[in-house]
PDB file of N, CA and C in Angstrom:
ATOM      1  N   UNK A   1      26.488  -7.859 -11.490  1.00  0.00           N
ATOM      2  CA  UNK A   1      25.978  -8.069 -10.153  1.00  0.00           C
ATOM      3  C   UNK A   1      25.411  -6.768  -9.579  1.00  0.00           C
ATOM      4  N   UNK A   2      26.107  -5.893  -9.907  1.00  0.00           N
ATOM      5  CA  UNK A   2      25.340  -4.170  -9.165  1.00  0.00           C
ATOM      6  C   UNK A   2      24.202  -3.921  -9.928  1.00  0.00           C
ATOM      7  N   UNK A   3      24.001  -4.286 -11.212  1.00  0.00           N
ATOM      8  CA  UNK A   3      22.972  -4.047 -11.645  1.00  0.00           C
ATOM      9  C   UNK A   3      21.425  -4.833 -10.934  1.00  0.00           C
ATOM     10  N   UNK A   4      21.950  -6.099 -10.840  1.00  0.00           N
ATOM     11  CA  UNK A   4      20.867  -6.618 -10.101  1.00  0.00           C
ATOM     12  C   UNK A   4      20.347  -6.141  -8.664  1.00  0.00           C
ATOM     13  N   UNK A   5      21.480  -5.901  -7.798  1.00  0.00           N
ATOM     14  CA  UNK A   5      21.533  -5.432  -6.887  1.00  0.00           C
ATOM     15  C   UNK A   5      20.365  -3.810  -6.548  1.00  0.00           C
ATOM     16  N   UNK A   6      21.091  -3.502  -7.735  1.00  0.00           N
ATOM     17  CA  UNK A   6      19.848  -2.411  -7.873  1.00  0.00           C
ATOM     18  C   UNK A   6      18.757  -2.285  -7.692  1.00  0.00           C
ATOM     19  N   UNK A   7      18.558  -3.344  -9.182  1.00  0.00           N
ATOM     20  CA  UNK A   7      17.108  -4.046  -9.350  1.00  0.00           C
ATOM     21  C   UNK A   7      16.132  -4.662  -8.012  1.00  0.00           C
ATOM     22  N   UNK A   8      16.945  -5.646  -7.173  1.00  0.00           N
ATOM     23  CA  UNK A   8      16.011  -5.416  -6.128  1.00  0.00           C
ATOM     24  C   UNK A   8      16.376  -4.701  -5.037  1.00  0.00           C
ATOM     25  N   UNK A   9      16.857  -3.997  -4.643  1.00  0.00           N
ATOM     26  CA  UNK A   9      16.668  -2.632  -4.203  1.00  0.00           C
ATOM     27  C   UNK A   9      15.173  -1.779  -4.710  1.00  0.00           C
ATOM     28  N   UNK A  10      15.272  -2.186  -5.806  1.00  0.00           N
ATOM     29  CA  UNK A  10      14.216  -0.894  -6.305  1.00  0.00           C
ATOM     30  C   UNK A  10      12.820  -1.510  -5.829  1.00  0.00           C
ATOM     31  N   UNK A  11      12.778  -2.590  -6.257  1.00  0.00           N
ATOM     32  CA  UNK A  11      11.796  -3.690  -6.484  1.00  0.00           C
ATOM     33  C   UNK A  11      10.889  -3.781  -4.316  1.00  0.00           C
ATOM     34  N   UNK A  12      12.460  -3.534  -3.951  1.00  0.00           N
ATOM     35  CA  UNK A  12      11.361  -3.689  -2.310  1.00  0.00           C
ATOM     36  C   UNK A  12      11.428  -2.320  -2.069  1.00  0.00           C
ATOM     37  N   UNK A  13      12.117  -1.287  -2.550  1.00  0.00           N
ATOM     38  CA  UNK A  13      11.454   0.059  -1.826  1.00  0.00           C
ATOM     39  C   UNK A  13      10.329   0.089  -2.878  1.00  0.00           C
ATOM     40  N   UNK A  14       9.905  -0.139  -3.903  1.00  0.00           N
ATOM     41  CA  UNK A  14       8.345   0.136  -4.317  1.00  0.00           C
ATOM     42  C   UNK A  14       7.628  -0.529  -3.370  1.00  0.00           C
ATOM     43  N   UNK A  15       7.642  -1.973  -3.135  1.00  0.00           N
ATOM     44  CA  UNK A  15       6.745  -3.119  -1.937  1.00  0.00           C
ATOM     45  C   UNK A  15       6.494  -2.134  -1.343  1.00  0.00           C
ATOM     46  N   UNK A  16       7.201  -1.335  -0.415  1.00  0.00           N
ATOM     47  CA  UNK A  16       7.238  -1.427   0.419  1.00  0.00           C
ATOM     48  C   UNK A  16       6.403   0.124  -0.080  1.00  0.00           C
ATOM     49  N   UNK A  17       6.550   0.927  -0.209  1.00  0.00           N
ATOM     50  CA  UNK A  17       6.024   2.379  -0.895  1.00  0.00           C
ATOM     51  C   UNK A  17       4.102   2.001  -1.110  1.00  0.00           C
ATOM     52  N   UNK A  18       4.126   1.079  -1.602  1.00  0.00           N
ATOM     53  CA  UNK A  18       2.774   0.531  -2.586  1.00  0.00           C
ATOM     54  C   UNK A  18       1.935   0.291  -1.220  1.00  0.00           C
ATOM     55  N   UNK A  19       0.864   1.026  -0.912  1.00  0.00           N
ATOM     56  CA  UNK A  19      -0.445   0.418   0.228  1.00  0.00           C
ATOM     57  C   UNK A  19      -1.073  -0.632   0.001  1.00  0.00           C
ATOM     58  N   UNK A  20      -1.182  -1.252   1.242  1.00  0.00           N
ATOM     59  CA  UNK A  20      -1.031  -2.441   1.414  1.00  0.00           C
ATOM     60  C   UNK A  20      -2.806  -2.730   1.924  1.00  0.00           C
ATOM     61  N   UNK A  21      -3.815  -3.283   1.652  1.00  0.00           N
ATOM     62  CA  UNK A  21      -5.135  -3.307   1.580  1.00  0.00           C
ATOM     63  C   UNK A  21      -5.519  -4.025   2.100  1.00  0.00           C
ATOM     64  N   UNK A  22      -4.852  -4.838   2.690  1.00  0.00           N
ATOM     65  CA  UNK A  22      -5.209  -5.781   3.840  1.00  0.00           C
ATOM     66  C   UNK A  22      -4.842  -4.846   5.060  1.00  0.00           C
ATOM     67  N   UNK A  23      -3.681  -4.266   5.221  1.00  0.00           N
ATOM     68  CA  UNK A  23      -3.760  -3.392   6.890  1.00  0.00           C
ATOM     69  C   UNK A  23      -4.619  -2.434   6.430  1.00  0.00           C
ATOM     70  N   UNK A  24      -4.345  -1.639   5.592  1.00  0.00           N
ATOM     71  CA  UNK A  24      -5.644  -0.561   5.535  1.00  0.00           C
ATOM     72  C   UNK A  24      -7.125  -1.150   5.789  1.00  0.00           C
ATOM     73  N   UNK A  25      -7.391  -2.209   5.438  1.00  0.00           N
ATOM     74  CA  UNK A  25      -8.849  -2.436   5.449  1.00  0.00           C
ATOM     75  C   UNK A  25      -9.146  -2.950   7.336  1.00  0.00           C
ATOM     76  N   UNK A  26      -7.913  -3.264   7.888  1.00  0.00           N
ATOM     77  CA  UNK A  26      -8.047  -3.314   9.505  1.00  0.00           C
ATOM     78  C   UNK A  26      -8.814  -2.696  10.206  1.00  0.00           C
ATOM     79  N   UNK A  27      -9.181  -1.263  10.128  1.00  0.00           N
ATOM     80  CA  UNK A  27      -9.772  -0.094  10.435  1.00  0.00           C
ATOM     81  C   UNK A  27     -11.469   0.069  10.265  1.00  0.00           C
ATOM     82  N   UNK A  28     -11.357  -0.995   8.700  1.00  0.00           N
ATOM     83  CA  UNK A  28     -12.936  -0.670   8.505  1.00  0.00           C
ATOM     84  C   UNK A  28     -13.505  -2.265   9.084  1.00  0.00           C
ATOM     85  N   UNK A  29     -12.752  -3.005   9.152  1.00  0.00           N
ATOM     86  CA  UNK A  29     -12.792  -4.306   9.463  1.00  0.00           C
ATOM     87  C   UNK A  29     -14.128  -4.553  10.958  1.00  0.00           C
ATOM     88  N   UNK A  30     -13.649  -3.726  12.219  1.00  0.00           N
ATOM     89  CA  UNK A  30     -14.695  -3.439  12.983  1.00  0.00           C
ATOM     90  C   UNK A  30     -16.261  -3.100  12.745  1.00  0.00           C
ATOM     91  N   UNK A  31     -16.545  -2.719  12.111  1.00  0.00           N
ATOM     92  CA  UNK A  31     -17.465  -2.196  11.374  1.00  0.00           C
ATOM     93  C   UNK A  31     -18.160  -3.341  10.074  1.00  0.00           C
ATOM     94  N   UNK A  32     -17.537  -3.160   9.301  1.00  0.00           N
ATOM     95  CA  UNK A  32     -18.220  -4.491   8.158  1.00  0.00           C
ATOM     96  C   UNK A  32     -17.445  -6.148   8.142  1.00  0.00           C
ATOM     97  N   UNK A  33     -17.163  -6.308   9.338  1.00  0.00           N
ATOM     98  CA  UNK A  33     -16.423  -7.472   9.241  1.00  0.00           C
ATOM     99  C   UNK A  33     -15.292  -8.037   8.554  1.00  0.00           C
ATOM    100  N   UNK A  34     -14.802  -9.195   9.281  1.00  0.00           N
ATOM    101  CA  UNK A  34     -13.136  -9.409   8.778  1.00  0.00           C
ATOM    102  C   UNK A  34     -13.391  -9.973   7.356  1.00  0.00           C
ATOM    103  N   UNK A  35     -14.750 -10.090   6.611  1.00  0.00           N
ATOM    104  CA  UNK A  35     -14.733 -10.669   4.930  1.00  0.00           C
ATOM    105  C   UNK A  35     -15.466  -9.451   4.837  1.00  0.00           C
ATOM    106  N   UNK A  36     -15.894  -8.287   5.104  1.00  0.00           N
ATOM    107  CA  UNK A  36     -16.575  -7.569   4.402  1.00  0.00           C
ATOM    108  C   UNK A  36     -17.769  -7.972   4.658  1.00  0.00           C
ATOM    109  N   UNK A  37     -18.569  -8.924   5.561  1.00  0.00           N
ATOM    110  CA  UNK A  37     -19.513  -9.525   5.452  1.00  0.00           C
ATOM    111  C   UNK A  37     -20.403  -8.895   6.182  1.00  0.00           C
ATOM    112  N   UNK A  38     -20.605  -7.883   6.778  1.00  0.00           N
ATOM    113  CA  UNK A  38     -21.800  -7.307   7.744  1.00  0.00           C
ATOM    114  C   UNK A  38     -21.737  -6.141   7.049  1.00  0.00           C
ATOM    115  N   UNK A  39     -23.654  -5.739   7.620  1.00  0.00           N
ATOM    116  CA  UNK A  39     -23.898  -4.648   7.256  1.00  0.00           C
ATOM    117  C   UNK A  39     -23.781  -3.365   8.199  1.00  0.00           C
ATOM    118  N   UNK A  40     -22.360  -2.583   8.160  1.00  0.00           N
ATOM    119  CA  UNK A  40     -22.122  -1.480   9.145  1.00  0.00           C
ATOM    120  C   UNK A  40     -22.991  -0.598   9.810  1.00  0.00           C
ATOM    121  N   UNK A  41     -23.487  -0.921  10.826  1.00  0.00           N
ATOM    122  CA  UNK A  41     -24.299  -0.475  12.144  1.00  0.00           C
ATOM    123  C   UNK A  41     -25.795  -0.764  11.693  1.00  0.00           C
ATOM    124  N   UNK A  42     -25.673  -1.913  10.921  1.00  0.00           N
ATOM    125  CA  UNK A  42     -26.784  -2.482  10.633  1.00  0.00           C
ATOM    126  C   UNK A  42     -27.594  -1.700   9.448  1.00  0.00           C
ATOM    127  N   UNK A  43     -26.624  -0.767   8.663  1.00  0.00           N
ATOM    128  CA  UNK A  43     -27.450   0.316   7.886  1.00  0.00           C
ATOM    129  C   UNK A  43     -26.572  -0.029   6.441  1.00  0.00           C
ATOM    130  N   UNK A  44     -25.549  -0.220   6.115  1.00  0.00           N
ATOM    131  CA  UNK A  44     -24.914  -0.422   4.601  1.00  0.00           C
ATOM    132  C   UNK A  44     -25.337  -1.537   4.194  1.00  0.00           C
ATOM    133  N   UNK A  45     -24.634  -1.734   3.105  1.00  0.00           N
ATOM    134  CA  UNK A  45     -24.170  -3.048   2.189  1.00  0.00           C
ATOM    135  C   UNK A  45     -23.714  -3.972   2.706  1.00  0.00           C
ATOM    136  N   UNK A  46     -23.590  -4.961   2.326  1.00  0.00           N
ATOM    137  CA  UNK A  46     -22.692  -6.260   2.819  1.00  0.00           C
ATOM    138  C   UNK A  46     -21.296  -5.505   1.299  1.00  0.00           C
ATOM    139  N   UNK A  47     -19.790  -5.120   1.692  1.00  0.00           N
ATOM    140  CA  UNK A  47     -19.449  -4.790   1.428  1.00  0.00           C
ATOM    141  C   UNK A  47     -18.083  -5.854   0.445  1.00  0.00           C
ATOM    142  N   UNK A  48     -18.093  -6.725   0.851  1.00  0.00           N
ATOM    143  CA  UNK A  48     -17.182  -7.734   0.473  1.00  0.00           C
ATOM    144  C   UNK A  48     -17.647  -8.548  -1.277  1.00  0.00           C
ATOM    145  N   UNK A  49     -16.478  -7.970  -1.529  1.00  0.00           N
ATOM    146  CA  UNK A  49     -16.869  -9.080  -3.081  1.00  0.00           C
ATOM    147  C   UNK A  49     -17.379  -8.351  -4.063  1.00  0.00           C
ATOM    148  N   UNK A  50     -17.693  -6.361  -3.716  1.00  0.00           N
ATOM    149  CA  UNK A  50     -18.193  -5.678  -4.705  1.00  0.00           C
ATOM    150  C   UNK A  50     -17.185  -5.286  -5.764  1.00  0.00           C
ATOM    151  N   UNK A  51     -17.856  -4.473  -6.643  1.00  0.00           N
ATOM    152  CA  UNK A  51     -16.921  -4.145  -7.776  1.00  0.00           C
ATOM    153  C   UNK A  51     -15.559  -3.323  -7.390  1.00  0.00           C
ATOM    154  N   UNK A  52     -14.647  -3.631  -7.605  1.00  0.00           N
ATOM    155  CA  UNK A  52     -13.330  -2.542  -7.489  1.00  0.00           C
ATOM    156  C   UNK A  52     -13.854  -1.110  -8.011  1.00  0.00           C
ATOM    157  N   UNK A  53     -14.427  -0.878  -9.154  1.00  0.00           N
ATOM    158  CA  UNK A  53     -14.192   0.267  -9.007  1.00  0.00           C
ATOM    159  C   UNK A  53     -15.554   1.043  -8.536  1.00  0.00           C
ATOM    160  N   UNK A  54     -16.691   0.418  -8.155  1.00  0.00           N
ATOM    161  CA  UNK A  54     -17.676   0.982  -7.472  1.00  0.00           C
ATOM    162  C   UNK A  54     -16.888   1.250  -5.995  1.00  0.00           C
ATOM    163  N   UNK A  55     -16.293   0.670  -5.645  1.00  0.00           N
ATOM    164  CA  UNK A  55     -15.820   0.579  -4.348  1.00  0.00           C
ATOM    165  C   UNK A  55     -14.899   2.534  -4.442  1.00  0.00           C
ATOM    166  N   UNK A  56     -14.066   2.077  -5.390  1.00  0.00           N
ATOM    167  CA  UNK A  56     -13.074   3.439  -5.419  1.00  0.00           C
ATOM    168  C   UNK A  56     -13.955   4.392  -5.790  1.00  0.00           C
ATOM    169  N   UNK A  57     -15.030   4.536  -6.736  1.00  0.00           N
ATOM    170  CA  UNK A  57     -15.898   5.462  -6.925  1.00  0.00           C
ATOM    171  C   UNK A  57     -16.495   6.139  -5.301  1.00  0.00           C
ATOM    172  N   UNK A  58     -17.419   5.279  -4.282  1.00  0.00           N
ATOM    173  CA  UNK A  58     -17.942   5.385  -3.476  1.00  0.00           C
ATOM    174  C   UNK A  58     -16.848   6.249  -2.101  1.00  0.00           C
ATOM    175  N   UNK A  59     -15.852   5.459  -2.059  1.00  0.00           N
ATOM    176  CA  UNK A  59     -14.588   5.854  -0.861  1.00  0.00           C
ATOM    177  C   UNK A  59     -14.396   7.132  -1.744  1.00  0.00           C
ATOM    178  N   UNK A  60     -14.132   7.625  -2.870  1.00  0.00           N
ATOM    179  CA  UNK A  60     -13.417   8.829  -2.780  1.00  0.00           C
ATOM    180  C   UNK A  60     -14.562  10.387  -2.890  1.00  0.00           C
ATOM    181  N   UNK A  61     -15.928   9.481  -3.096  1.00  0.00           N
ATOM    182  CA  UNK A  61     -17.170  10.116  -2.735  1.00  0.00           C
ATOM    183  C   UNK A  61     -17.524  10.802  -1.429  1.00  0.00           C
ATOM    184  N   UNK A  62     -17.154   9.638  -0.278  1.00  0.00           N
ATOM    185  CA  UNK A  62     -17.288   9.473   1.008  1.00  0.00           C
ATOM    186  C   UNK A  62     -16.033  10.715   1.442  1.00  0.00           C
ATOM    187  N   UNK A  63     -15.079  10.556   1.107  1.00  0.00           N
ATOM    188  CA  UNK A  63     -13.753  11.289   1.222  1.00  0.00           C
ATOM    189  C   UNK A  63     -14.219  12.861   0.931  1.00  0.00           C
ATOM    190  N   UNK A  64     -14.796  12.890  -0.309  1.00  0.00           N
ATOM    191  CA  UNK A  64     -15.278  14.416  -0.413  1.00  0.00           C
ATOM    192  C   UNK A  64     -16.331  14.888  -0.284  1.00  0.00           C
ATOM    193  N   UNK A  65     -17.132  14.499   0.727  1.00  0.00           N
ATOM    194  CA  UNK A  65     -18.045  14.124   0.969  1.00  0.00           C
ATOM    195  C   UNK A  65     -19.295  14.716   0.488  1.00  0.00           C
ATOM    196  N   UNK A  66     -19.085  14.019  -0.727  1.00  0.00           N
ATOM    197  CA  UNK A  66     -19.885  13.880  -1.721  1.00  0.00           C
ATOM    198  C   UNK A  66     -21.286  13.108  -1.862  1.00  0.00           C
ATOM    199  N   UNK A  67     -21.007  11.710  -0.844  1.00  0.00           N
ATOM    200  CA  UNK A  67     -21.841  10.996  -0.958  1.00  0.00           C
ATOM    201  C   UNK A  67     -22.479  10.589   0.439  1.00  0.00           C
ATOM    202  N   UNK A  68     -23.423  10.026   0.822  1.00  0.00           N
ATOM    203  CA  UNK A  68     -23.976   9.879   2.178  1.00  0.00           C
ATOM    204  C   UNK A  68     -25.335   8.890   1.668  1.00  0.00           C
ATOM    205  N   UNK A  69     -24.154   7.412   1.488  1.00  0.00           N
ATOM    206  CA  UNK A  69     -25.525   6.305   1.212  1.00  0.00           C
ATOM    207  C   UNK A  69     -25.632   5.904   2.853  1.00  0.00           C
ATOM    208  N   UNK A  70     -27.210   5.307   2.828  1.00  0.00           N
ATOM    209  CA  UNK A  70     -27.473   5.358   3.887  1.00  0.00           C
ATOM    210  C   UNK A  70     -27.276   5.718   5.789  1.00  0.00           C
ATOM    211  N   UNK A  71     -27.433   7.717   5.047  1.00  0.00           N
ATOM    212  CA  UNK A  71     -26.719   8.465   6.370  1.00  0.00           C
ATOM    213  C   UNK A  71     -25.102   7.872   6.244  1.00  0.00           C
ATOM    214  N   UNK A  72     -24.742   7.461   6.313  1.00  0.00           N
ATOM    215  CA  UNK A  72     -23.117   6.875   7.001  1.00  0.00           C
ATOM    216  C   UNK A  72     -22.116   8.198   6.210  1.00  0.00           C
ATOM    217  N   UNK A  73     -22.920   9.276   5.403  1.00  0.00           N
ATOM    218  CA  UNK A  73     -21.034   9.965   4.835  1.00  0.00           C
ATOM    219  C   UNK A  73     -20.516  10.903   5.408  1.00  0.00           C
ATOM    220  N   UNK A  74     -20.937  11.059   6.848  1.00  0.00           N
ATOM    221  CA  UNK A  74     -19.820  11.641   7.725  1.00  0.00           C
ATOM    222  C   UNK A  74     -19.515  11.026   8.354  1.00  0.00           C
ATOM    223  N   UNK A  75     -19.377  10.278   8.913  1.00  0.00           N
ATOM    224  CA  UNK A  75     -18.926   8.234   9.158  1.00  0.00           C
ATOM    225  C   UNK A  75     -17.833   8.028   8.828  1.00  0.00           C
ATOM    226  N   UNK A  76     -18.093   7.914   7.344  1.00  0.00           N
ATOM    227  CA  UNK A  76     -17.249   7.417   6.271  1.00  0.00           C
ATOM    228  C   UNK A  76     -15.752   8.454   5.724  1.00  0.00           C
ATOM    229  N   UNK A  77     -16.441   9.429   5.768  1.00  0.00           N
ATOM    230  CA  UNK A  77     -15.416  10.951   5.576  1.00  0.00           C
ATOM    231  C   UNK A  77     -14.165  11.035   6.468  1.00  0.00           C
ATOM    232  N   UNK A  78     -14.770  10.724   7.938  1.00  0.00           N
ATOM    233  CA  UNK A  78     -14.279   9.998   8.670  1.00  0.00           C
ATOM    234  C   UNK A  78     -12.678   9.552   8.580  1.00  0.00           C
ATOM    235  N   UNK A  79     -13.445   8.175   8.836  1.00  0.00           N
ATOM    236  CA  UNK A  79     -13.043   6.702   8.142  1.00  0.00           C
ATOM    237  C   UNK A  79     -11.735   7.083   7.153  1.00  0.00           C
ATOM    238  N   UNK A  80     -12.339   7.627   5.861  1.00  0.00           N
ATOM    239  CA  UNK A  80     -11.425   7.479   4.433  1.00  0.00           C
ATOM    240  C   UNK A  80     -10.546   8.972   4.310  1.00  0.00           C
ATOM    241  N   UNK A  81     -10.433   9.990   5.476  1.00  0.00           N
ATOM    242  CA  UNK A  81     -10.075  11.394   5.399  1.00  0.00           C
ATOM    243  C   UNK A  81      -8.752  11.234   5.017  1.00  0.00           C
ATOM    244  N   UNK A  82      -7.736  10.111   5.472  1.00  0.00           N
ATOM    245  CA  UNK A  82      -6.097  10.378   5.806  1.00  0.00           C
ATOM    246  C   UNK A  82      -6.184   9.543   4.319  1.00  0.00           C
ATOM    247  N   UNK A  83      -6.800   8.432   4.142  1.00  0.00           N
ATOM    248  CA  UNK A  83      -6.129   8.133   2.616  1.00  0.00           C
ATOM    249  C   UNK A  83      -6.028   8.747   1.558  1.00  0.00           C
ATOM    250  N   UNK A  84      -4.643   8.220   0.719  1.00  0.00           N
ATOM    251  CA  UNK A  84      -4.851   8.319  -0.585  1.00  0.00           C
ATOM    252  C   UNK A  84      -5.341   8.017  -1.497  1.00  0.00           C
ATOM    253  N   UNK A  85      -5.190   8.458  -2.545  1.00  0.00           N
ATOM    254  CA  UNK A  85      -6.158   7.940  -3.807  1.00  0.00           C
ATOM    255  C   UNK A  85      -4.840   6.010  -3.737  1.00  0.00           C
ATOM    256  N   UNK A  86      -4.122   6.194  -4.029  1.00  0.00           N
ATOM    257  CA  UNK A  86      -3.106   4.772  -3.519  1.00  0.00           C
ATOM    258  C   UNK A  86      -3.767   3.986  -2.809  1.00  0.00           C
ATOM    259  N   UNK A  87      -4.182   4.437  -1.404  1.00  0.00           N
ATOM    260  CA  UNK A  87      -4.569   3.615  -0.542  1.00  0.00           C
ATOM    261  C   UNK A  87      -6.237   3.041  -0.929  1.00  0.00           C
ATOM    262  N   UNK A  88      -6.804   4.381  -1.391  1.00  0.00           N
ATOM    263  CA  UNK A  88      -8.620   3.894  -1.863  1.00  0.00           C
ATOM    264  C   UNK A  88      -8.364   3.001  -2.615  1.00  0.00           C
ATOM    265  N   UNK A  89      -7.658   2.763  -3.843  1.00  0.00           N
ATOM    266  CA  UNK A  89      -7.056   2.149  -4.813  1.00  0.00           C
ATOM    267  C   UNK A  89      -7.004   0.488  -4.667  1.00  0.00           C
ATOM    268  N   UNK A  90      -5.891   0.295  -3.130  1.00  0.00           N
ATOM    269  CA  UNK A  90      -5.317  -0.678  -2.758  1.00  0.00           C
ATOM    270  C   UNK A  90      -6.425  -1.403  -2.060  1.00  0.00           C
ATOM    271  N   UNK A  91      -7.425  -0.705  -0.800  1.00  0.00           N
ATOM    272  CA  UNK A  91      -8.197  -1.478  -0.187  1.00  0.00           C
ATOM    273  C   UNK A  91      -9.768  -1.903  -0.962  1.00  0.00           C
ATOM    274  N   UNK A  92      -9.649  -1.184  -1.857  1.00  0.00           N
ATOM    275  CA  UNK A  92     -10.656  -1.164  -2.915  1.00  0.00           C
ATOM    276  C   UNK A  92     -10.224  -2.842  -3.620  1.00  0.00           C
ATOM    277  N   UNK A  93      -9.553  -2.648  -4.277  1.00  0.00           N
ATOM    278  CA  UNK A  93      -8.598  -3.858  -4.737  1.00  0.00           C
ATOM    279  C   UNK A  93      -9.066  -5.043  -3.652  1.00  0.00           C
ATOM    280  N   UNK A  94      -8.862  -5.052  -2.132  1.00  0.00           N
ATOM    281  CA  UNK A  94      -8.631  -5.888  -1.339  1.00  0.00           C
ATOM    282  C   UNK A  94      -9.932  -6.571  -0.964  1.00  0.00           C
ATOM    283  N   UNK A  95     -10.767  -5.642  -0.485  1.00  0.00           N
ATOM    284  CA  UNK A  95     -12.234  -5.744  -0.869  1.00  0.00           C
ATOM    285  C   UNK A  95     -13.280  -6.351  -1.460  1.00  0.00           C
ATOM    286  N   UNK A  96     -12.748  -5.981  -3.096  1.00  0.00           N
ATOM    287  CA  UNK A  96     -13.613  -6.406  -4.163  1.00  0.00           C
ATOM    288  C   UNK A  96     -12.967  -8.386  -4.281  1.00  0.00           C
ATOM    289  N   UNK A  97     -11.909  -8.777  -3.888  1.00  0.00           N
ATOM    290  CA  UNK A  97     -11.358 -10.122  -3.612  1.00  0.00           C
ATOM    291  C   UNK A  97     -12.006 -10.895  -2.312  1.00  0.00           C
ATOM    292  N   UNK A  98     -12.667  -9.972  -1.245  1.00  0.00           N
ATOM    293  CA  UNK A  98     -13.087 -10.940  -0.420  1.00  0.00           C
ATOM    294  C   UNK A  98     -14.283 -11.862  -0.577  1.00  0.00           C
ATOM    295  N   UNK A  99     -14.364 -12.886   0.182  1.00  0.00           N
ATOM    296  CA  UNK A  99     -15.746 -13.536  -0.365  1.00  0.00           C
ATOM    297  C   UNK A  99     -15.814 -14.307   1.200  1.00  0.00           C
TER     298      UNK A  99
END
């Protein structure tokens, strides 16, 4: 029984540890809509439904600001400064699922 006990113990402090890509994506949500479906200040992508890892490529671009597609990468630098590579990871993930 302690062994299991353990087991989920462990099992919800990871849940709970692991970023969560639906609240993270709350933030950008204003901006490209609650599916990803608008184009942010009328100048990006329709952002919803793209590739996971174009997505993580681009955010950790934006982050070092590396990249500046259409003007937006001090915007975006912004935007993606406090995350982690975890969190780019997770809302990237969340993202590339919307439709």
């Amino acid at each position: 029984m302690k062994k299991i006990s353990l087991a989920l113990l462990f099992v919800g402090a990871t849940s709970f540890l692991m970023a969560d890509g639906a609240a993270l994506y709350k933030k950008c949500a204003g901006c490209h809509g609650a599916k990803g479906e608008k184009k942010a200040l009328g100048k990006s992508a329709v952002i919803g439904g793209l590739d996971k890892a174009k997505l993580i490529e681009d955010l950790k671009g934006y982050k070092a600001g590396t990249l500046n597609l259409h003007g937006m990468g001090g915007l975006m630098k912004g935007q993606v400064a406090s995350f982690s590579d975890a969190d780019i990871e997770a809302v990237s993930d969340y993202i590339s699922k919307l439709k």
